[in-house]
Every structure is written in structure tokens, then in C-alpha cells.
PDB file of N, CA and C in Angstrom:
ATOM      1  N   UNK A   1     -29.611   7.891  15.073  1.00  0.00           N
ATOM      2  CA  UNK A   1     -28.300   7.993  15.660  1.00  0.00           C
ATOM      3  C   UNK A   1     -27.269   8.052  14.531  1.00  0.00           C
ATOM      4  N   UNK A   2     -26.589   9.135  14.167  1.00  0.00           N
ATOM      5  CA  UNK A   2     -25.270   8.926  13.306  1.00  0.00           C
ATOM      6  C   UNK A   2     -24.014   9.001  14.031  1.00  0.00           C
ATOM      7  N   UNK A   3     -23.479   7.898  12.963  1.00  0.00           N
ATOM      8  CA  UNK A   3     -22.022   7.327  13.428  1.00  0.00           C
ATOM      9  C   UNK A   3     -21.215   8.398  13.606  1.00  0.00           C
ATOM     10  N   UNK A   4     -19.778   8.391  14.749  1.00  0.00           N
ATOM     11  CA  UNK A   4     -19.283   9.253  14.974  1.00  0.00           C
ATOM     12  C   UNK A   4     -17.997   9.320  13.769  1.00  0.00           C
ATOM     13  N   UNK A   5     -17.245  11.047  13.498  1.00  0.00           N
ATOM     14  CA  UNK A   5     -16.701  11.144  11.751  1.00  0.00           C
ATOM     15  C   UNK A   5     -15.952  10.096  12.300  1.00  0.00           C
ATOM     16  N   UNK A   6     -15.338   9.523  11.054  1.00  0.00           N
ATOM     17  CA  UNK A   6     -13.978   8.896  10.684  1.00  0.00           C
ATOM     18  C   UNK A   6     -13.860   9.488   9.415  1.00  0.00           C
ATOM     19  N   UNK A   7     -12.164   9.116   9.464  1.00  0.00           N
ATOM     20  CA  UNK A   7     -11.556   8.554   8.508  1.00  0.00           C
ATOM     21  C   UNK A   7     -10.764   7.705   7.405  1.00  0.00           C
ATOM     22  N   UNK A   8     -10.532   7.558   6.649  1.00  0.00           N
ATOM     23  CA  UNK A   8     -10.291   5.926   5.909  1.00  0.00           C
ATOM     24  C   UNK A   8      -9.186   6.150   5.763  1.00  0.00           C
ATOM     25  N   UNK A   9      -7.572   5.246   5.579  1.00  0.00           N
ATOM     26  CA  UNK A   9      -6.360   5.310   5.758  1.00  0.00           C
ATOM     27  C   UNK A   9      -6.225   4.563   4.795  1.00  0.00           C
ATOM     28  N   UNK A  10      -5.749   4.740   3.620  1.00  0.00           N
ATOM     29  CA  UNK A  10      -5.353   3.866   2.557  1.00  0.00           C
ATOM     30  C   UNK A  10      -3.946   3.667   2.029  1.00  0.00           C
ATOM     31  N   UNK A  11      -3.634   2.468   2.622  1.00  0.00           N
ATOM     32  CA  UNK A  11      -1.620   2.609   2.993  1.00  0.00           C
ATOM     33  C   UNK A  11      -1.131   1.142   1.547  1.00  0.00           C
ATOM     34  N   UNK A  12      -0.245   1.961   0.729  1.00  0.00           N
ATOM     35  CA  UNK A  12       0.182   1.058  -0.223  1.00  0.00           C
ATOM     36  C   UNK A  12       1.519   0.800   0.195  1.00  0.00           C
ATOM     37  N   UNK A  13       2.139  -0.442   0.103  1.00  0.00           N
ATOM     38  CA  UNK A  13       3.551  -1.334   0.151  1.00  0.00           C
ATOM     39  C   UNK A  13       3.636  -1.720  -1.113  1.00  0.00           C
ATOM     40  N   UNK A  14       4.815  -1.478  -1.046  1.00  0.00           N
ATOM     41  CA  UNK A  14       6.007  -2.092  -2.099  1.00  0.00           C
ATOM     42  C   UNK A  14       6.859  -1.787  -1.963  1.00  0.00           C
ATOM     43  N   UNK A  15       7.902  -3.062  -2.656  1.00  0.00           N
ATOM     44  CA  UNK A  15       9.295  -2.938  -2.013  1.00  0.00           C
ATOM     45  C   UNK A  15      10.527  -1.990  -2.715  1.00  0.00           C
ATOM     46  N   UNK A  16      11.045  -2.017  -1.779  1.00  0.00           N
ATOM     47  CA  UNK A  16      12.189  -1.029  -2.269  1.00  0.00           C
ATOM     48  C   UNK A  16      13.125  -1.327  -3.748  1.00  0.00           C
ATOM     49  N   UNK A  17      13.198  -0.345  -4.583  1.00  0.00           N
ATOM     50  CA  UNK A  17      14.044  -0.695  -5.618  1.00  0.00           C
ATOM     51  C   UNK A  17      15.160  -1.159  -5.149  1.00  0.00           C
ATOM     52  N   UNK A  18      15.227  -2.699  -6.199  1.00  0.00           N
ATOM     53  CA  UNK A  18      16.290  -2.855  -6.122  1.00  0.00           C
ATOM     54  C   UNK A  18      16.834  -4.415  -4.786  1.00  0.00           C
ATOM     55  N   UNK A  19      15.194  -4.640  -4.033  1.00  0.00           N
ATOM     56  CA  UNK A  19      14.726  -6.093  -3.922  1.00  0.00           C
ATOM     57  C   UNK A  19      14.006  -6.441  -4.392  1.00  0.00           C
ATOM     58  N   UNK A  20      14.223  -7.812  -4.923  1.00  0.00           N
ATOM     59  CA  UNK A  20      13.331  -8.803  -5.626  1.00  0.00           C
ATOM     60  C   UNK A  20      12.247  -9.188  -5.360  1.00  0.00           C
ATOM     61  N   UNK A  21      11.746  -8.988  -6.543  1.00  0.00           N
ATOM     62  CA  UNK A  21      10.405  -9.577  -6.090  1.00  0.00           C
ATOM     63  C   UNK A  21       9.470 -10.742  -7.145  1.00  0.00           C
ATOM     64  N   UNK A  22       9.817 -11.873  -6.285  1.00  0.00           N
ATOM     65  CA  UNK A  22       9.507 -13.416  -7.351  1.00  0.00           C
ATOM     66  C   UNK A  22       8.535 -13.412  -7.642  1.00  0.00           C
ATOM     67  N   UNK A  23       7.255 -12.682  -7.197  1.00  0.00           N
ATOM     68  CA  UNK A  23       6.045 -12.956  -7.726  1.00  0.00           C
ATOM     69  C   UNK A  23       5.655 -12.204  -8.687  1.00  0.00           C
ATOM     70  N   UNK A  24       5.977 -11.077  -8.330  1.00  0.00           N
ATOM     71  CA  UNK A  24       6.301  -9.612  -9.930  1.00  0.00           C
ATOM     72  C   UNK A  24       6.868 -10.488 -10.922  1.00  0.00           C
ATOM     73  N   UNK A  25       8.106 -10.927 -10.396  1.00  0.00           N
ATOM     74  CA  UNK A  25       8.518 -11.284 -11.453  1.00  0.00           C
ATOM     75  C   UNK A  25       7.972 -12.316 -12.529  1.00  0.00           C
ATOM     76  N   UNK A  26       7.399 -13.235 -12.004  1.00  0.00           N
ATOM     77  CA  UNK A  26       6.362 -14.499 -12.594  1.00  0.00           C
ATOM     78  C   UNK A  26       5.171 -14.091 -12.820  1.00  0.00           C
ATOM     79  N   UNK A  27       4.780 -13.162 -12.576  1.00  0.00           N
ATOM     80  CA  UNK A  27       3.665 -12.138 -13.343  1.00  0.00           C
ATOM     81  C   UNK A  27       3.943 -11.729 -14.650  1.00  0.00           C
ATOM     82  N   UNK A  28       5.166 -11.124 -14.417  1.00  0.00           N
ATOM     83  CA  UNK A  28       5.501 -10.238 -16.027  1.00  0.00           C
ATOM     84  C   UNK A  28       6.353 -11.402 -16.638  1.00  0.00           C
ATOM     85  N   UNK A  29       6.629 -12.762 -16.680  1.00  0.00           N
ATOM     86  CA  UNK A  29       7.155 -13.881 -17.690  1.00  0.00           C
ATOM     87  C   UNK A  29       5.613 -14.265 -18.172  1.00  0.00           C
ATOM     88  N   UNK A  30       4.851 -14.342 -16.903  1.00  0.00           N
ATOM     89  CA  UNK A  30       3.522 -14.894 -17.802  1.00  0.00           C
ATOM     90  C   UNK A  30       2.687 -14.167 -18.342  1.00  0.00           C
ATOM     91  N   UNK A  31       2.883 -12.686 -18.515  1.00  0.00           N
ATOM     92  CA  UNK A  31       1.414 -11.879 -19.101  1.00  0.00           C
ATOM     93  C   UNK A  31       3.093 -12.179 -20.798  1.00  0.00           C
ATOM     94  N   UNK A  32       4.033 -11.577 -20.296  1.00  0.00           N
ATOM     95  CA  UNK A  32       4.694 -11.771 -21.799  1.00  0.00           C
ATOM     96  C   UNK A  32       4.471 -12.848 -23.018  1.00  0.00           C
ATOM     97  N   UNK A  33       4.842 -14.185 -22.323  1.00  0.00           N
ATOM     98  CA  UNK A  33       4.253 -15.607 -22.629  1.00  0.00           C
ATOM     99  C   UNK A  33       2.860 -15.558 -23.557  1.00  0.00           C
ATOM    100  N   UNK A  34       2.240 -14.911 -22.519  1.00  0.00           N
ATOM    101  CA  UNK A  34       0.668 -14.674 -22.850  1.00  0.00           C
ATOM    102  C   UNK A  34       0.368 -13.548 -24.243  1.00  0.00           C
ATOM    103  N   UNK A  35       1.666 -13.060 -25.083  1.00  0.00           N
ATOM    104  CA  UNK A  35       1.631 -12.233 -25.797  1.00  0.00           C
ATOM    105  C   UNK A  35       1.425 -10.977 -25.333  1.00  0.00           C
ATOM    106  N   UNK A  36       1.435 -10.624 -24.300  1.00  0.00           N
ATOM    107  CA  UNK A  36       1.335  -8.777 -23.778  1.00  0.00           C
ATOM    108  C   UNK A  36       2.992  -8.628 -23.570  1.00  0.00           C
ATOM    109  N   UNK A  37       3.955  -7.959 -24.719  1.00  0.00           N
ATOM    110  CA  UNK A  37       4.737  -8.410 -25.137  1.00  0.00           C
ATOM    111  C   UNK A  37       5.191  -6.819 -24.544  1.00  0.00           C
ATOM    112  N   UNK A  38       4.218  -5.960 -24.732  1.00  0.00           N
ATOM    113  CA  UNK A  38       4.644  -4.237 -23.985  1.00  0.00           C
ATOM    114  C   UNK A  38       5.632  -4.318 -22.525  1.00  0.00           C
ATOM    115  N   UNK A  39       4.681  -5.380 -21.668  1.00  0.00           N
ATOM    116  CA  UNK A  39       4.901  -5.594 -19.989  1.00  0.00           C
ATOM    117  C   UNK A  39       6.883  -5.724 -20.188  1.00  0.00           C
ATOM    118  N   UNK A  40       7.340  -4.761 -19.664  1.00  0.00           N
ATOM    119  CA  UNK A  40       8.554  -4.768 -19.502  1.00  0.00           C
ATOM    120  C   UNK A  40       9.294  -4.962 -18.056  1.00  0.00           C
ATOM    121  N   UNK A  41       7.876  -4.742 -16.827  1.00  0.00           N
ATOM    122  CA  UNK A  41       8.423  -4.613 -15.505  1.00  0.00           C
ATOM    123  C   UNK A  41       7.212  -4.883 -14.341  1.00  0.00           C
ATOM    124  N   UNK A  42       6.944  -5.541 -13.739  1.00  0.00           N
ATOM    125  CA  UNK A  42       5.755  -5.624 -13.027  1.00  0.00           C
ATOM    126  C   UNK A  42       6.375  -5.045 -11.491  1.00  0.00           C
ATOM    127  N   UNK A  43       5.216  -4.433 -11.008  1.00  0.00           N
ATOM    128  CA  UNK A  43       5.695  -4.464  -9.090  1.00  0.00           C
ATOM    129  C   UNK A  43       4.283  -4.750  -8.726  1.00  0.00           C
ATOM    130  N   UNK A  44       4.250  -5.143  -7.503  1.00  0.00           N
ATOM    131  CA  UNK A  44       3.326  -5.804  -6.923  1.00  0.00           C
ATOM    132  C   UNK A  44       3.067  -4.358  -5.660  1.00  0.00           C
ATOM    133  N   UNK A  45       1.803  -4.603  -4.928  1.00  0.00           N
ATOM    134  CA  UNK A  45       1.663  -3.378  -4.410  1.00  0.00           C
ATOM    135  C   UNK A  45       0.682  -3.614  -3.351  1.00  0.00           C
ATOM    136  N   UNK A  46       0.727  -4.004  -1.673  1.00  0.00           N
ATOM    137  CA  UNK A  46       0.191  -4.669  -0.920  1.00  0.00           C
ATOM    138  C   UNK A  46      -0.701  -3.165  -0.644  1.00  0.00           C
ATOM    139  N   UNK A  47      -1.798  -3.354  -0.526  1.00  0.00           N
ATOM    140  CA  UNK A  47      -3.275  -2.763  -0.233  1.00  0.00           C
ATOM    141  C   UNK A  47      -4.088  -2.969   0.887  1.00  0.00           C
ATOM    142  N   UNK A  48      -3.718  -1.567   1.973  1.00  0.00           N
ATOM    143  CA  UNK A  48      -4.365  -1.892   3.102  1.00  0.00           C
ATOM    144  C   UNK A  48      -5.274  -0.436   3.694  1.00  0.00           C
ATOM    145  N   UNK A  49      -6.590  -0.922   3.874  1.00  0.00           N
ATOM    146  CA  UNK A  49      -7.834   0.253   3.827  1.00  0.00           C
ATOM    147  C   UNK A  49      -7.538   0.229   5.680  1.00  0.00           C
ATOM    148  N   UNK A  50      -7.225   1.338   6.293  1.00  0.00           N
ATOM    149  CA  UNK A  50      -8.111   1.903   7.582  1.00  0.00           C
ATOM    150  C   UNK A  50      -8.853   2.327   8.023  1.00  0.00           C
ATOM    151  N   UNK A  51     -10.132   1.887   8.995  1.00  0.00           N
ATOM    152  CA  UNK A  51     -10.921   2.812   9.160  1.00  0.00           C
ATOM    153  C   UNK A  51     -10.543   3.198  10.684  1.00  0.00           C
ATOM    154  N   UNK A  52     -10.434   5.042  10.433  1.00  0.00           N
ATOM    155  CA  UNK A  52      -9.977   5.239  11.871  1.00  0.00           C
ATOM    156  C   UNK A  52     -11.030   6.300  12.383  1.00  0.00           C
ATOM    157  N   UNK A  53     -10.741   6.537  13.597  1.00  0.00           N
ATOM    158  CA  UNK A  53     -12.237   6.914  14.313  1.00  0.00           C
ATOM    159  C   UNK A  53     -11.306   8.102  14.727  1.00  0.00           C
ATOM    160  N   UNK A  54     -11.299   9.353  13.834  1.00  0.00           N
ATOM    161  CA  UNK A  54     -10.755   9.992  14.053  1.00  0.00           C
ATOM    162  C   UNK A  54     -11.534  10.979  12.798  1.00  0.00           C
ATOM    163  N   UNK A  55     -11.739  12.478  13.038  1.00  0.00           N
ATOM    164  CA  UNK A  55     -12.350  13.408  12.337  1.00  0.00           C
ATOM    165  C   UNK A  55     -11.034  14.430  11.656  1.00  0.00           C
ATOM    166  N   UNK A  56     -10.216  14.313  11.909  1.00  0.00           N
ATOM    167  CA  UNK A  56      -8.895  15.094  11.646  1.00  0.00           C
ATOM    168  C   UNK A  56      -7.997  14.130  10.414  1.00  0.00           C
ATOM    169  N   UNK A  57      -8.021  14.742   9.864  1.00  0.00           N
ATOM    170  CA  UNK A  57      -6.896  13.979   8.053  1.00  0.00           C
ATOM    171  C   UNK A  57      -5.309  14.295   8.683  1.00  0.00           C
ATOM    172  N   UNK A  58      -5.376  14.999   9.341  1.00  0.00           N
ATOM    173  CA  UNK A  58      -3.875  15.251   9.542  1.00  0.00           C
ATOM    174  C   UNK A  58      -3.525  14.050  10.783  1.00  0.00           C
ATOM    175  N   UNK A  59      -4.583  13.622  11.853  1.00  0.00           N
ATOM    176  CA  UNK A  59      -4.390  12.936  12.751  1.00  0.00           C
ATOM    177  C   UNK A  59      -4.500  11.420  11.912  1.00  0.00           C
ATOM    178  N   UNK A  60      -5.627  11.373  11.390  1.00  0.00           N
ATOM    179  CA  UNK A  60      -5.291   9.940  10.216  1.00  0.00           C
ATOM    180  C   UNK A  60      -4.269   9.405   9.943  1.00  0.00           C
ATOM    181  N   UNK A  61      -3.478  10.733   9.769  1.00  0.00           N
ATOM    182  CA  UNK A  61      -2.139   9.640   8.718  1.00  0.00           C
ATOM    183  C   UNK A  61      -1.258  10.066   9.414  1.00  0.00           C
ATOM    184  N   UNK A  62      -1.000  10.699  11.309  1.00  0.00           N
ATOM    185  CA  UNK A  62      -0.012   9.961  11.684  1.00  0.00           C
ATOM    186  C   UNK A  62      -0.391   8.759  12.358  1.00  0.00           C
ATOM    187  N   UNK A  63      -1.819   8.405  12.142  1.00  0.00           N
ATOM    188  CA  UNK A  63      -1.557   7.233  13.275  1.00  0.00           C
ATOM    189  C   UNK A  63      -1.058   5.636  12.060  1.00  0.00           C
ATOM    190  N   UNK A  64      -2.022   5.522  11.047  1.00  0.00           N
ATOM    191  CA  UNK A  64      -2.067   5.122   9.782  1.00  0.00           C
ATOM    192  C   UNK A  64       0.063   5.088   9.843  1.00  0.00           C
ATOM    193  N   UNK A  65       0.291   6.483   9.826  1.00  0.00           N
ATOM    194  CA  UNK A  65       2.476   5.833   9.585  1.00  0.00           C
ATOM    195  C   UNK A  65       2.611   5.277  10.892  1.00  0.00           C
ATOM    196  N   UNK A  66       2.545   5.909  12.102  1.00  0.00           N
ATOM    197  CA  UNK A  66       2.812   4.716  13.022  1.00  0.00           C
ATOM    198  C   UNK A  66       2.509   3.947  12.940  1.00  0.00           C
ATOM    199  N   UNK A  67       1.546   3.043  12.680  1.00  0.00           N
ATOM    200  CA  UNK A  67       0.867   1.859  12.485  1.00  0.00           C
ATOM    201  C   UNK A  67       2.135   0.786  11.148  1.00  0.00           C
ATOM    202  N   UNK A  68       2.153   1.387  10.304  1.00  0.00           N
ATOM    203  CA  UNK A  68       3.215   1.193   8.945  1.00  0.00           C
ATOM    204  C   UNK A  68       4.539   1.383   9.682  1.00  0.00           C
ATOM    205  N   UNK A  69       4.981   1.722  10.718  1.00  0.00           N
ATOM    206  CA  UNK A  69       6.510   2.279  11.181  1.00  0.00           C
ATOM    207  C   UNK A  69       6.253   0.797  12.092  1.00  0.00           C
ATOM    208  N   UNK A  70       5.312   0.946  12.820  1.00  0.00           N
ATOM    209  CA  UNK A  70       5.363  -0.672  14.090  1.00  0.00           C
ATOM    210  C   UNK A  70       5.083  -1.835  13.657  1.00  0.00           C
ATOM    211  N   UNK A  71       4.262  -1.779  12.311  1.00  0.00           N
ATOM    212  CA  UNK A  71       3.846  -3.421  12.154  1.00  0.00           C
ATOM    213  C   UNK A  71       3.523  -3.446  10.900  1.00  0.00           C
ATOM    214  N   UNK A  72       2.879  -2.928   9.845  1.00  0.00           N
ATOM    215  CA  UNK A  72       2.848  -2.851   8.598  1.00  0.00           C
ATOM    216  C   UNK A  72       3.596  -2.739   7.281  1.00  0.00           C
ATOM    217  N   UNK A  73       4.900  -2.308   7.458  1.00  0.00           N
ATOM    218  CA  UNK A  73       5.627  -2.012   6.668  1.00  0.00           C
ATOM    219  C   UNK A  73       7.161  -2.189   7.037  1.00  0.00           C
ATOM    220  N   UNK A  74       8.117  -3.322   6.417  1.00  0.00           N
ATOM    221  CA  UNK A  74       9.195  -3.618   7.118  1.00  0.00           C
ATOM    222  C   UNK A  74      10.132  -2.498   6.604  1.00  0.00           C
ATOM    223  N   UNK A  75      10.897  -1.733   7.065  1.00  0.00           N
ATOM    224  CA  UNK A  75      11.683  -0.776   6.516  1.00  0.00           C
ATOM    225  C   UNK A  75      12.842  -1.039   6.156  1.00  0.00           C
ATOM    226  N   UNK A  76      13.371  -2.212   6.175  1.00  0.00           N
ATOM    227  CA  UNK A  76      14.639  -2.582   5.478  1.00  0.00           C
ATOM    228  C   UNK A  76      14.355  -2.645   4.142  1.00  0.00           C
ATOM    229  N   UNK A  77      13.081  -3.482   3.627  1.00  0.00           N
ATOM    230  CA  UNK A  77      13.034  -3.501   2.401  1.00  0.00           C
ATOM    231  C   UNK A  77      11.630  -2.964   1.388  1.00  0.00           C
ATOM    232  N   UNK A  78      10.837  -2.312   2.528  1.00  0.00           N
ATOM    233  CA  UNK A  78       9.435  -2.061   1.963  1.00  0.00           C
ATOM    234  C   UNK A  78       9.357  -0.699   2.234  1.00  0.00           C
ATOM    235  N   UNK A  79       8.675  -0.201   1.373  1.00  0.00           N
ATOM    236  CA  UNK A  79       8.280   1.519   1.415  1.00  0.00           C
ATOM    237  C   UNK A  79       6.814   1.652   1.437  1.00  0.00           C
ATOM    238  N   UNK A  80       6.467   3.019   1.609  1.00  0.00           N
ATOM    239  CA  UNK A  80       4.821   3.080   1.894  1.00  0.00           C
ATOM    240  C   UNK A  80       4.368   4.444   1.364  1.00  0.00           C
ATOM    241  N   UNK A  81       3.008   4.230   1.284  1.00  0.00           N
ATOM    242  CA  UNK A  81       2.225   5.326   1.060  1.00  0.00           C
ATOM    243  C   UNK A  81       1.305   5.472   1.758  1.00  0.00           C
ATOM    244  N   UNK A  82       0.596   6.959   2.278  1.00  0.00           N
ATOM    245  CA  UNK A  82      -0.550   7.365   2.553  1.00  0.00           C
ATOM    246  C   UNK A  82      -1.578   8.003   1.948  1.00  0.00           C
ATOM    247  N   UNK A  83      -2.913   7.349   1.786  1.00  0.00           N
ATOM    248  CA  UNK A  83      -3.549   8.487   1.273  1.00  0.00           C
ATOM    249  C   UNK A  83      -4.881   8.792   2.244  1.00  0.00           C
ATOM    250  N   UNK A  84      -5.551   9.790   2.822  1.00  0.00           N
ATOM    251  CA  UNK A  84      -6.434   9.587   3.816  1.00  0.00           C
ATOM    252  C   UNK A  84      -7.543  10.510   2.941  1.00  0.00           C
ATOM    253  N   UNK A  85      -8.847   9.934   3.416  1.00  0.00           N
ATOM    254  CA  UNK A  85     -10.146  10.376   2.710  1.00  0.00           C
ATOM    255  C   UNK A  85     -11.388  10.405   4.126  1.00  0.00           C
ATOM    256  N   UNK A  86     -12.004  10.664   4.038  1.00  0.00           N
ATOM    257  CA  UNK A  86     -13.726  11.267   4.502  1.00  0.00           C
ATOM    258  C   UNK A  86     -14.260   9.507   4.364  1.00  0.00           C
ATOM    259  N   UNK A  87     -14.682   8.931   5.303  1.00  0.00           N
ATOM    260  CA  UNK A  87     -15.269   7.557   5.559  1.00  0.00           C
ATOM    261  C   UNK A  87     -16.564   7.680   4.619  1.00  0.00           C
TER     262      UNK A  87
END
């Protein structure tokens, strides 16, 4: 029996330039601290895999942004990405 296609929805967050972000920020005081003296700017970047039961890449990633438009991604201060691939 093989599984019916999908596809995988790979949706990145981070926030909008220009809100703060305290944990970036206490990342890049402590890799500096730590002598990685290059690190001039950290962003942080929330990582979320879909698996959708869907054979169409174009149908993937509207459901994947609706999904990011209703509950995944706050739009006052967070932005997003899509990238969709073959399960």
C-alpha cells in the first residue's frame, strides 16, 4: 500500500525590522563576550515543518499562508516565509 502524495510546508518567522527582539539580542552579547567578536546582529527565526496531504505545490502554500495569516504568524509584528517541497 503507498501513502497518498503530500507535501511538506516549511514556514519561517521572524520579526519585523525594527521590533525587538530580547533573546537575539542576549544571543549576540553572549557569542561577543564569548570572543566571536564578528557577530554584529543576531535574529532569531521560528521553524515550522507541514505535512500536508495535498499533491499540488501551488495548493501547499496557500493553505501553509492561510494557516500563517489565522494562527501562525502575528502580522503586526512577525513576517513569514514559504518554502514547499515533495514529502
Amino acid at each position: 500500500m503507498t501513502a497518498p502524495p503530500s507535501m511538506k510546508a516549511i514556514v519561517s518567522i521572524t520579526f519585523r525590522e525594527g521590533v525587538l527582539d530580547p533573546e537575539a539580542a542576549a544571543i549576540a552579547r553572549s557569542l561577543q563576550g564569548l570572543g566571536f567578536d564578528a557577530v554584529r546582529n543576531v535574529r532569531r527565526v521560528r521553524r515550522i515543518e507541514l505535512d500536508l496531504a495535498t499533491a499540488d505545490a501551488g495548493e501547499a502554500e496557500r493553505m501553509a499562508r492561510a494557516m500563517c495569516d489565522a494562527l501562525l504568524a502575528n502580522p503586526v509584528i512577525e513576517t513569514y516565509g514559504i518554502e514547499v517541497a515533495r514529502s
